[in-house]
C-alpha atoms as a PDB file:
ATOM      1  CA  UNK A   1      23.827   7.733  20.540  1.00  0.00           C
ATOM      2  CA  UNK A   2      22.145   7.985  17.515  1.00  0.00           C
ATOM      3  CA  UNK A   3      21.741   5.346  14.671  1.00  0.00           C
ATOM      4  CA  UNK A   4      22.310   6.005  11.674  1.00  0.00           C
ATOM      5  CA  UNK A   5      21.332   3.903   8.834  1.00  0.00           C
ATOM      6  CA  UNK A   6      22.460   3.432   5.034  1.00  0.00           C
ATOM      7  CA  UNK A   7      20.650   2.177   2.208  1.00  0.00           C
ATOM      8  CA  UNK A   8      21.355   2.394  -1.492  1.00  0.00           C
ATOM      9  CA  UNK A   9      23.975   5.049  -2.582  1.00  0.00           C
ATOM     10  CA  UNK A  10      24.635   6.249   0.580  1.00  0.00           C
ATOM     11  CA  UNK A  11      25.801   2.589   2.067  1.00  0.00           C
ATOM     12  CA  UNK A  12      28.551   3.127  -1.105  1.00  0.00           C
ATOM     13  CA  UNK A  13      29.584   6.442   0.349  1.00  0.00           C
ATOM     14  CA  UNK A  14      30.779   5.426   3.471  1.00  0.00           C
ATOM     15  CA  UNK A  15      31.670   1.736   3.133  1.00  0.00           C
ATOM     16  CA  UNK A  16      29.007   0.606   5.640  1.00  0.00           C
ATOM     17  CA  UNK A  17      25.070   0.284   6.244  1.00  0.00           C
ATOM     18  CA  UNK A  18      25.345   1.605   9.861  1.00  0.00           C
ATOM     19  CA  UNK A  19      27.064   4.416  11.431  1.00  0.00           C
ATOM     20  CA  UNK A  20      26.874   5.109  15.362  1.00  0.00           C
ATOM     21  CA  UNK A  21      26.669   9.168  16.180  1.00  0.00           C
ATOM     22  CA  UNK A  22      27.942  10.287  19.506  1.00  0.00           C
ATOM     23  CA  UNK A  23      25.470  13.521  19.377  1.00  0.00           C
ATOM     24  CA  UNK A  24      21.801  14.356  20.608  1.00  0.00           C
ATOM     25  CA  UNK A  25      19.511  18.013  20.495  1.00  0.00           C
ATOM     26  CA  UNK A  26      20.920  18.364  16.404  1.00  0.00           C
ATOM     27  CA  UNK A  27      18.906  18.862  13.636  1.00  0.00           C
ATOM     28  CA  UNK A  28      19.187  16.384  10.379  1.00  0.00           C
ATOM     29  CA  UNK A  29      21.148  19.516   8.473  1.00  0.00           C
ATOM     30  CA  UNK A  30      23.517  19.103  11.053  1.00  0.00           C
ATOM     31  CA  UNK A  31      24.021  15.250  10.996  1.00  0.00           C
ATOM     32  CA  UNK A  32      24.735  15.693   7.199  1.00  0.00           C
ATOM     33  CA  UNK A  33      26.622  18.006   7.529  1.00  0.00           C
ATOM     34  CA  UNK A  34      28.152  15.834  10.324  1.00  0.00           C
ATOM     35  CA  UNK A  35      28.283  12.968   7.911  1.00  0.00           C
ATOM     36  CA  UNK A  36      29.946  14.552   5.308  1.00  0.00           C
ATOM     37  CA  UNK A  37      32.766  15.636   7.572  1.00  0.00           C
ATOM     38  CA  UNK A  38      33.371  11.784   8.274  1.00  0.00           C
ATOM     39  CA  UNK A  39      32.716  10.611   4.769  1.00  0.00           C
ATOM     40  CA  UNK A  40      36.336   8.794   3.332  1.00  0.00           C
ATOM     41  CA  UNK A  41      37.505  11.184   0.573  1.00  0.00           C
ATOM     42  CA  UNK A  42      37.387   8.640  -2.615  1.00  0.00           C
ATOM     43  CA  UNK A  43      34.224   7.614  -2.023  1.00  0.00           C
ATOM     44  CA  UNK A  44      31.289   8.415  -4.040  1.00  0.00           C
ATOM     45  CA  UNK A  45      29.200  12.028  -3.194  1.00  0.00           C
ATOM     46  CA  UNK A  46      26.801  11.976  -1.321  1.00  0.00           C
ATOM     47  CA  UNK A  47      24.040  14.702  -2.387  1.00  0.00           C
ATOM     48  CA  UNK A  48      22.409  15.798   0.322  1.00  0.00           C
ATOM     49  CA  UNK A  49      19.700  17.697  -1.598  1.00  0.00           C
ATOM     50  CA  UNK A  50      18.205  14.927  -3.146  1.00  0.00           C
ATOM     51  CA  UNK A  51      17.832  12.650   0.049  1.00  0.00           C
ATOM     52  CA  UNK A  52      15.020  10.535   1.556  1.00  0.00           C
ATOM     53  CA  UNK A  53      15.463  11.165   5.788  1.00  0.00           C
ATOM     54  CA  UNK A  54      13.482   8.885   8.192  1.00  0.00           C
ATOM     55  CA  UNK A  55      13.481   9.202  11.692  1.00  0.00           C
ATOM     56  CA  UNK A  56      12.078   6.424  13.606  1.00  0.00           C
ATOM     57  CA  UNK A  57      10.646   4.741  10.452  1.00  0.00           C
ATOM     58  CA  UNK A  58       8.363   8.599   9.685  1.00  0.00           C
ATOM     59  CA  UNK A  59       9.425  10.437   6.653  1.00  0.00           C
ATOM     60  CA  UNK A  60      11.050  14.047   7.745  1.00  0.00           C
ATOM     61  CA  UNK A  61       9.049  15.603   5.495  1.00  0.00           C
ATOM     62  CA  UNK A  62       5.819  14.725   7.707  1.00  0.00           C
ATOM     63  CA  UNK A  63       8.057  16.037  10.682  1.00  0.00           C
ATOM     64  CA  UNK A  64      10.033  19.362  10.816  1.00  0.00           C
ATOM     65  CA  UNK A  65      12.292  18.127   7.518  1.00  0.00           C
ATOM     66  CA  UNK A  66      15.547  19.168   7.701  1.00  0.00           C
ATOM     67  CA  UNK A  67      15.141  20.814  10.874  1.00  0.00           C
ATOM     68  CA  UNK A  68      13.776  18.262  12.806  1.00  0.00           C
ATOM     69  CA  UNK A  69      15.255  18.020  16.179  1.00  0.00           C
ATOM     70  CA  UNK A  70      17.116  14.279  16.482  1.00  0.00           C
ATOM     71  CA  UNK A  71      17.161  13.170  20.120  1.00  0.00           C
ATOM     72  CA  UNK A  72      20.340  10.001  21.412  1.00  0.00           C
ATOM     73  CA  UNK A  73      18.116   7.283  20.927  1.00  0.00           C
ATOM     74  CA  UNK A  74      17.082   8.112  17.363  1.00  0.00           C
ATOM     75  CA  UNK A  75      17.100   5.571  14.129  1.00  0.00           C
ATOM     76  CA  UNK A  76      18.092   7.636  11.212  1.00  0.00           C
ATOM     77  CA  UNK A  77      17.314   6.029   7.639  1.00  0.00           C
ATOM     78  CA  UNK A  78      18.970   8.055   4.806  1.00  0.00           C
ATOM     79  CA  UNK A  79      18.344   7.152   1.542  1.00  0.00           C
ATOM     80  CA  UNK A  80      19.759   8.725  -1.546  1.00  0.00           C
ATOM     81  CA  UNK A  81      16.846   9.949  -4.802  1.00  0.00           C
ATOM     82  CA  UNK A  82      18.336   9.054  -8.079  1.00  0.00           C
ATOM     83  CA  UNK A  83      16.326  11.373 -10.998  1.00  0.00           C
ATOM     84  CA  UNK A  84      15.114   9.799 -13.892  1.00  0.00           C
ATOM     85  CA  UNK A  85      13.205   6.323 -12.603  1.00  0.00           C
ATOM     86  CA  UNK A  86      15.812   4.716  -9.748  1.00  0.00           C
ATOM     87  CA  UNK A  87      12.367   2.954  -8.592  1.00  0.00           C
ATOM     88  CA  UNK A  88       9.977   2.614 -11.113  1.00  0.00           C
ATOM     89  CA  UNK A  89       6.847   1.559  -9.887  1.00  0.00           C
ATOM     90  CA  UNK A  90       5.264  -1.860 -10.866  1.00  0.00           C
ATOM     91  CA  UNK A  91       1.628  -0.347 -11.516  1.00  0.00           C
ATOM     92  CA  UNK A  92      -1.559  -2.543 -13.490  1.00  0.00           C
ATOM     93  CA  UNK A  93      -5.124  -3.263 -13.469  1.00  0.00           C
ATOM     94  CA  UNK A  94      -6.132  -6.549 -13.151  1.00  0.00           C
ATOM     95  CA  UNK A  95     -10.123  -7.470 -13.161  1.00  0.00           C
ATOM     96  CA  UNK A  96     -11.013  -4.143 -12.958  1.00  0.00           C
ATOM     97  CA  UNK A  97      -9.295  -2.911 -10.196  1.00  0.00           C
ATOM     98  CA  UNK A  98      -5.898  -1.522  -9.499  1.00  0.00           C
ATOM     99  CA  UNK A  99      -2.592  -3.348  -7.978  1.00  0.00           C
ATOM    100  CA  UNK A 100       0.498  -2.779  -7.272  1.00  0.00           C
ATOM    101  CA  UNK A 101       4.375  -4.516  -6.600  1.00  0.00           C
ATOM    102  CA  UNK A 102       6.374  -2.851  -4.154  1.00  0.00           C
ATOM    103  CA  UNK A 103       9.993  -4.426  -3.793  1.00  0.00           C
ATOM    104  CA  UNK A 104      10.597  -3.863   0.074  1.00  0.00           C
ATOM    105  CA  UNK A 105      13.898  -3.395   1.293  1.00  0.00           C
ATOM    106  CA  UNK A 106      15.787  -2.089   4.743  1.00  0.00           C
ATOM    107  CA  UNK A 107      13.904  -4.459   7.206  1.00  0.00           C
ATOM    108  CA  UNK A 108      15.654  -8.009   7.275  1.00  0.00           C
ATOM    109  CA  UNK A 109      14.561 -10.241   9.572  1.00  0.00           C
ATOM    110  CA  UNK A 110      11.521  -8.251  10.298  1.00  0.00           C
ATOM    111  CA  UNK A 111       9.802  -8.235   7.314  1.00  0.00           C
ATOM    112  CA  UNK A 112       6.292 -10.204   8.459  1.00  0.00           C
ATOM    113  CA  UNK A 113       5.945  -7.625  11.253  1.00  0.00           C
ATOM    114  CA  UNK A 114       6.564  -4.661   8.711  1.00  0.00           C
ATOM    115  CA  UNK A 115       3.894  -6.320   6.414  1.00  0.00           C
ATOM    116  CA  UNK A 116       1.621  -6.646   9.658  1.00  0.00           C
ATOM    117  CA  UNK A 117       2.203  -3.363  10.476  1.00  0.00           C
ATOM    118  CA  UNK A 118       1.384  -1.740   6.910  1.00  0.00           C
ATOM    119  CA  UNK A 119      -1.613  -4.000   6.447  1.00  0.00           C
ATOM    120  CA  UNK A 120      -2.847  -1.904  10.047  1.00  0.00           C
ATOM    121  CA  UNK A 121      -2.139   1.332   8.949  1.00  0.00           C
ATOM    122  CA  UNK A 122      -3.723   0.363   5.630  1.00  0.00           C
ATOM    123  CA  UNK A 123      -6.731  -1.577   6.075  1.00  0.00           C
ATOM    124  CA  UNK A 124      -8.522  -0.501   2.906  1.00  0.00           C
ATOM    125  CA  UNK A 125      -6.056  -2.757   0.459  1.00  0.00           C
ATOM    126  CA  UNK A 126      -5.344  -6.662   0.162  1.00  0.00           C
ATOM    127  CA  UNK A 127      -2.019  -6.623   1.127  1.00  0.00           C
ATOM    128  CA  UNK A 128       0.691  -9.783   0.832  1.00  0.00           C
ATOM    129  CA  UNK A 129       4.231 -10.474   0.810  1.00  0.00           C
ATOM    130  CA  UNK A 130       5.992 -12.572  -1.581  1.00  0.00           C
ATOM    131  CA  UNK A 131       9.695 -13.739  -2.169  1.00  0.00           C
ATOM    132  CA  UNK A 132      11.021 -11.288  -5.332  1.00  0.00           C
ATOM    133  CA  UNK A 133      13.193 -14.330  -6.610  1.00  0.00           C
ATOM    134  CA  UNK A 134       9.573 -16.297  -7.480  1.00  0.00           C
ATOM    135  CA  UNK A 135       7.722 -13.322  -9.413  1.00  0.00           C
ATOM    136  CA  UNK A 136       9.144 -12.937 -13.199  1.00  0.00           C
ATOM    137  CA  UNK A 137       7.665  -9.695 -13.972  1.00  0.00           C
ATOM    138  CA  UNK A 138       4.277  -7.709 -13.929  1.00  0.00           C
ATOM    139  CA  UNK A 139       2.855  -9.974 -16.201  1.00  0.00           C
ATOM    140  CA  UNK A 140       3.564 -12.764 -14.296  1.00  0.00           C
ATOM    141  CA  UNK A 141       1.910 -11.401 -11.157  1.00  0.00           C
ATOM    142  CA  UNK A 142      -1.340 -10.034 -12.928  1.00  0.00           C
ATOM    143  CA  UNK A 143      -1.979 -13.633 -14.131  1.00  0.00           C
ATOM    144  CA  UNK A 144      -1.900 -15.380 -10.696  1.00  0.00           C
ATOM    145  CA  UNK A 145      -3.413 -12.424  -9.162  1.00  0.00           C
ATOM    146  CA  UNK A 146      -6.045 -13.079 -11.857  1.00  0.00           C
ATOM    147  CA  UNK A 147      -7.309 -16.514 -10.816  1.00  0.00           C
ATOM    148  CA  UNK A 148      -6.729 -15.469  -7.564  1.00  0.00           C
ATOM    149  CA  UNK A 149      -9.706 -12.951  -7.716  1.00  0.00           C
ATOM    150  CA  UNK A 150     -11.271 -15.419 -10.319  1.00  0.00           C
ATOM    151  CA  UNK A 151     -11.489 -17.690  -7.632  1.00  0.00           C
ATOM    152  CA  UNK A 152     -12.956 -15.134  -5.544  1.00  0.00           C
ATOM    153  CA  UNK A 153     -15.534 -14.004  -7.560  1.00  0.00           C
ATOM    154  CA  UNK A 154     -16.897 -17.705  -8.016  1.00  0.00           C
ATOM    155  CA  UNK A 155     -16.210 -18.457  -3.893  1.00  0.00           C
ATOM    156  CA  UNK A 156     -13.550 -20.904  -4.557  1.00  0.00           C
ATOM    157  CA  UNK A 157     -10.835 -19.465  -3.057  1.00  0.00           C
ATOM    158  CA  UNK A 158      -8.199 -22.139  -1.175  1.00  0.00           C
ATOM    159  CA  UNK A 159      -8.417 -20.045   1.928  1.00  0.00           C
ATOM    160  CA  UNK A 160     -11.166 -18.092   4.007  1.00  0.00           C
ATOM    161  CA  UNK A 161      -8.785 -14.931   2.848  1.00  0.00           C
ATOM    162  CA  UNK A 162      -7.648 -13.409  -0.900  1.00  0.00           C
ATOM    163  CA  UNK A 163      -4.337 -12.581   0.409  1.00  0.00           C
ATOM    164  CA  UNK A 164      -3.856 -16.686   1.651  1.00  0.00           C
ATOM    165  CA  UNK A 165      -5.153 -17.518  -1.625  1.00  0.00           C
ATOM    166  CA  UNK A 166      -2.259 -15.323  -3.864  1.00  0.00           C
ATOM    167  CA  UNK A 167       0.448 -16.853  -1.618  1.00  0.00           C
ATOM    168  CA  UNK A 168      -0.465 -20.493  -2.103  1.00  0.00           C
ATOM    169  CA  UNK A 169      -1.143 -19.872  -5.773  1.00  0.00           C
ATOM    170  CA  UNK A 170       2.722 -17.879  -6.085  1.00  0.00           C
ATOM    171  CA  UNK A 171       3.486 -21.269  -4.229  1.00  0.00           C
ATOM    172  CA  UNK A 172       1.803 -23.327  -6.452  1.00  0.00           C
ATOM    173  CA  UNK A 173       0.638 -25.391  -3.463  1.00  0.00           C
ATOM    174  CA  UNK A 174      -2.589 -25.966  -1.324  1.00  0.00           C
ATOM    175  CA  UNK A 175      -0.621 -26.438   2.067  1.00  0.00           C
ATOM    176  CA  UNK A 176      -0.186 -22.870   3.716  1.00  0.00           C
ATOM    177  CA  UNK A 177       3.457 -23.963   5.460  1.00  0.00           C
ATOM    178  CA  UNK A 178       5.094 -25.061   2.314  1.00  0.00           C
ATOM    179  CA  UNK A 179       3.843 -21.668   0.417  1.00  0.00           C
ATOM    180  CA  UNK A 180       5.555 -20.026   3.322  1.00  0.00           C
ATOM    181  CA  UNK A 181       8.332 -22.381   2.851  1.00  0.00           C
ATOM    182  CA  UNK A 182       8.737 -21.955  -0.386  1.00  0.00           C
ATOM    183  CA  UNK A 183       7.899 -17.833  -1.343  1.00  0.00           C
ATOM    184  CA  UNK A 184       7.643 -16.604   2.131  1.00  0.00           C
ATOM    185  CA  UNK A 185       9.027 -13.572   3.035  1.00  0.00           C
ATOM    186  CA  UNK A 186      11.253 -14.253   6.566  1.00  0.00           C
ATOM    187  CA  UNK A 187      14.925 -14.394   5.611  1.00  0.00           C
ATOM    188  CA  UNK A 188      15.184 -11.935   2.372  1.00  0.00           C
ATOM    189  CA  UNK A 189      16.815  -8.782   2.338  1.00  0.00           C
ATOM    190  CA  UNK A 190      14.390  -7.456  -0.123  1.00  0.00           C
ATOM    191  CA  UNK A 191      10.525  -8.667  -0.371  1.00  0.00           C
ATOM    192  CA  UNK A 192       7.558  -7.695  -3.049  1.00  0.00           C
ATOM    193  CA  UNK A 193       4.610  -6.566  -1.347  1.00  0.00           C
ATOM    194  CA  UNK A 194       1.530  -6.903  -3.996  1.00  0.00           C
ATOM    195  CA  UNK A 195      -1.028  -4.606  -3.045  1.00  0.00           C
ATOM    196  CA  UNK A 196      -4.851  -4.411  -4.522  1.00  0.00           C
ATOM    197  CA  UNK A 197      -7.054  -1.321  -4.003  1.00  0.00           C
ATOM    198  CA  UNK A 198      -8.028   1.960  -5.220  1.00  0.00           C
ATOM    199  CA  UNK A 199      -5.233   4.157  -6.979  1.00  0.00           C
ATOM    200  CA  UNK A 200      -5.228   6.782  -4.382  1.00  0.00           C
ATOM    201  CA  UNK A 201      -4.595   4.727  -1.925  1.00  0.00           C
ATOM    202  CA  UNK A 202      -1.898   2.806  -3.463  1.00  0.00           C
ATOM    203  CA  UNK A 203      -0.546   6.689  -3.984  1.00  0.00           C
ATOM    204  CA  UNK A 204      -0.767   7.360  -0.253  1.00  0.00           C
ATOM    205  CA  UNK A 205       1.292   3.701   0.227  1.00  0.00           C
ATOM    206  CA  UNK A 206       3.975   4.389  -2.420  1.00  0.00           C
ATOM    207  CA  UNK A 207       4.268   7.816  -0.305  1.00  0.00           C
ATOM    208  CA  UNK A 208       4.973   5.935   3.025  1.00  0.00           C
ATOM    209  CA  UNK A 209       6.769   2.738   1.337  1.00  0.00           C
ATOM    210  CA  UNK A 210       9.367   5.317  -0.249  1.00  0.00           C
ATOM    211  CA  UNK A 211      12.340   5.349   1.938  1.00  0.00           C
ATOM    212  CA  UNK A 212      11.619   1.603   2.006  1.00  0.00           C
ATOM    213  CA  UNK A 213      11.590   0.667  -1.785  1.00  0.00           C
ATOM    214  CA  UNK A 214      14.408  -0.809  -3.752  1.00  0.00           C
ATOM    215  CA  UNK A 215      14.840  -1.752  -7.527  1.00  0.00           C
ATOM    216  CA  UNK A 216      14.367  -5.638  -8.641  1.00  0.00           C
ATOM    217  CA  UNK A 217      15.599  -7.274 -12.303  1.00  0.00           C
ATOM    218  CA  UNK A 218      12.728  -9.765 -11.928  1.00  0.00           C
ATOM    219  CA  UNK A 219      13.586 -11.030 -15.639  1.00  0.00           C
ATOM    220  CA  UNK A 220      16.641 -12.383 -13.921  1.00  0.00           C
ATOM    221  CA  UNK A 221      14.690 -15.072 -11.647  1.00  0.00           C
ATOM    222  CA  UNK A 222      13.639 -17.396 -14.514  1.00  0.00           C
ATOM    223  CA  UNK A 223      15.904 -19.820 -14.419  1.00  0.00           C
ATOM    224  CA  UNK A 224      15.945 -19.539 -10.540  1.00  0.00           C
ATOM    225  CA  UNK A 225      11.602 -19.874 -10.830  1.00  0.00           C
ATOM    226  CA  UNK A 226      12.245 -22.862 -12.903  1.00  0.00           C
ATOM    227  CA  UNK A 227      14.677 -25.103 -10.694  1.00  0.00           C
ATOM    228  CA  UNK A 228      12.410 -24.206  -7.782  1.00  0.00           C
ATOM    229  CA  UNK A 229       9.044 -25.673  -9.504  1.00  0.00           C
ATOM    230  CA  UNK A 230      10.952 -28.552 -11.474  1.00  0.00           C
ATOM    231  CA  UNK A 231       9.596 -26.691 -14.910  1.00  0.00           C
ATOM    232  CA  UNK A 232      12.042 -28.345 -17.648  1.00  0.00           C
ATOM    233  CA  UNK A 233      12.704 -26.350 -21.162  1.00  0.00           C
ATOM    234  CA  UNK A 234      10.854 -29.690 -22.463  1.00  0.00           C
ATOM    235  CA  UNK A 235       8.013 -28.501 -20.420  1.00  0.00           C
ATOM    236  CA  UNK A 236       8.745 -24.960 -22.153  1.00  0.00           C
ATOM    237  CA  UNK A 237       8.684 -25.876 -25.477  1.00  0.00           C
ATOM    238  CA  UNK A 238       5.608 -28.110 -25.643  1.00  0.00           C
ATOM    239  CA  UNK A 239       3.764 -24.656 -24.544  1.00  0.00           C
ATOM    240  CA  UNK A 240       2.833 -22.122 -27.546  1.00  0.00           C
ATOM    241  CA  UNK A 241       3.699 -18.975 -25.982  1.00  0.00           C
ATOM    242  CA  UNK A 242       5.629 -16.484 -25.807  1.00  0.00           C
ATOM    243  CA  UNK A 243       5.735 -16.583 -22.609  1.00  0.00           C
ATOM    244  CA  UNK A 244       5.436 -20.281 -21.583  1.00  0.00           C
ATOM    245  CA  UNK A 245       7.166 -20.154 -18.153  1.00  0.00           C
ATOM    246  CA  UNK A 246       4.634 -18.022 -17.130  1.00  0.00           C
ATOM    247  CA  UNK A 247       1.885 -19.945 -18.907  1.00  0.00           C
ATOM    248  CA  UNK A 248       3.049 -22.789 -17.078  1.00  0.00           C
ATOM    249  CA  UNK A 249       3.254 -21.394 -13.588  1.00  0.00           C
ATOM    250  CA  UNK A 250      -0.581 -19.539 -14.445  1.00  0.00           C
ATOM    251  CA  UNK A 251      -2.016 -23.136 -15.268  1.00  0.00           C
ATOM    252  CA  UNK A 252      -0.223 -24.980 -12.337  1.00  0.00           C
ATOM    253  CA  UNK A 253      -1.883 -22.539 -10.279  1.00  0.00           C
ATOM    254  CA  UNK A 254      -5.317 -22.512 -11.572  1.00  0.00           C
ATOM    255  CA  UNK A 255      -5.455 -26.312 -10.889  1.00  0.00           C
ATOM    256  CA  UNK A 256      -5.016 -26.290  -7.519  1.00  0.00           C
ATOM    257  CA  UNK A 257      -7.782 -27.001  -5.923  1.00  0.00           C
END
């Protein structure tokens, strides 16, 4: 029995995340072609040219693509590519070195042993997970990222490890099992993994990320950010900003100590 599973468009085009197929020895061309046999009539199209095919968690395209062989106990991931920015990556520089937000989807319930398991197969970047509803943007994330490695460059960091430090400082707490608590990654569908390293590298993990990645409207977790971290608008308007939530959230955690 193969597994078949359906993320973005393609969950729309069949109603469901997860389909069951009764077939083994086929190739992927068949299963879609399979797939589109079964597909209800009024339901959106499904373009098979423009899909991203994992089997087993590996890209096709690493394997035999489209005529890769799929064998009963397979896990199929199919993910539809929308043209013209569907996922647009979250790319800066921050102290002189490059960094990255990847919003992580597909892997609920699993997500710290997916972040383990990246962080082995890429050993070369600081790698940590952090709840998308508590990051309000790039620039939100490249200022506690910055006194993150602030604190690193002047050995002050609130753990032995940068990637300890960026949670707790996203937390805006000293206490490792509240920052957990509070922006862990456990229970969300989707997750932002911020990544630090050198651009080719963080090229290689978009690569591998891809049929994992999923849009976020991170301007949409303000007020969300706010109730969370007890930030008033009288604590927004005695900051001159123009962006004073993030200010705020910066400063608180600078302080931490």
């Amino acid at each position: 029995m193969l597994s078949i599973k359906l993320l973005g468009g393609a969950k729309k085009s069949f109603g469901a995340d997860f389909i069951p197929v009764d077939l083994d020895g086929i190739t992927i061309n068949a299963l879609l072609e399979h797939l589109l046999s079964i597909k209800p009539k009024d339901s959106i199209t499904l373009d098979t040219k423009n899909l991203l095919v994992a089997v087993n968690g590996v890209d096709s395209s690493a394997l035999d693509g489209y005529d890769t062989v799929l064998r009963s106990d397979d896990t199929v991931t199919i993910i539809p590519i929308i043209h013209g920015g569907a996922y647009k990556r979250n790319q800066f520089r921050i102290c002189g070195r490059s960094a990255e937000l990847f919003n992580v989807g597909g892997v609920p319930g699993k997500n710290y042993d997916f972040l383990n398991s990246v962080r082995k197969n890429f050993p070369d970047l600081i790698l940590e997970g952090v709840s998308s509803k508590h990051i309000l943007g790039v620039s939100h994330a490249k200022k506690i990222l910055g006194v993150s490695l602030f604190a690193q460059r002047h050995n002050s960091l609130l753990s032995k490890k940068l990637e300890t430090d960026i949670l707790l400082r996203f937390g805006i707490t000293t206490q490792i099992s509240d920052a957990i608590k509070t922006v862990g990654i456990e229970n969300h569908e989707v997750f932002t993994m911020i990544a630090i390293g050198k651009k080719p590298v963080l090229d290689k993990l978009c690569k591998s990320l891809a049929q994992f990645l999923s849009p976020v409207k991170f301007e949409s977790n303000s007020k969300f950010v706010q109730r969370q971290f007890g930030i008033t608008q009288k604590h927004l308007d005695s900051v001159d900003s123009k962006s004073p939530l993030e200010d705020l959230l910066a400063e608180k955690a600078a302080v931490l100590i």
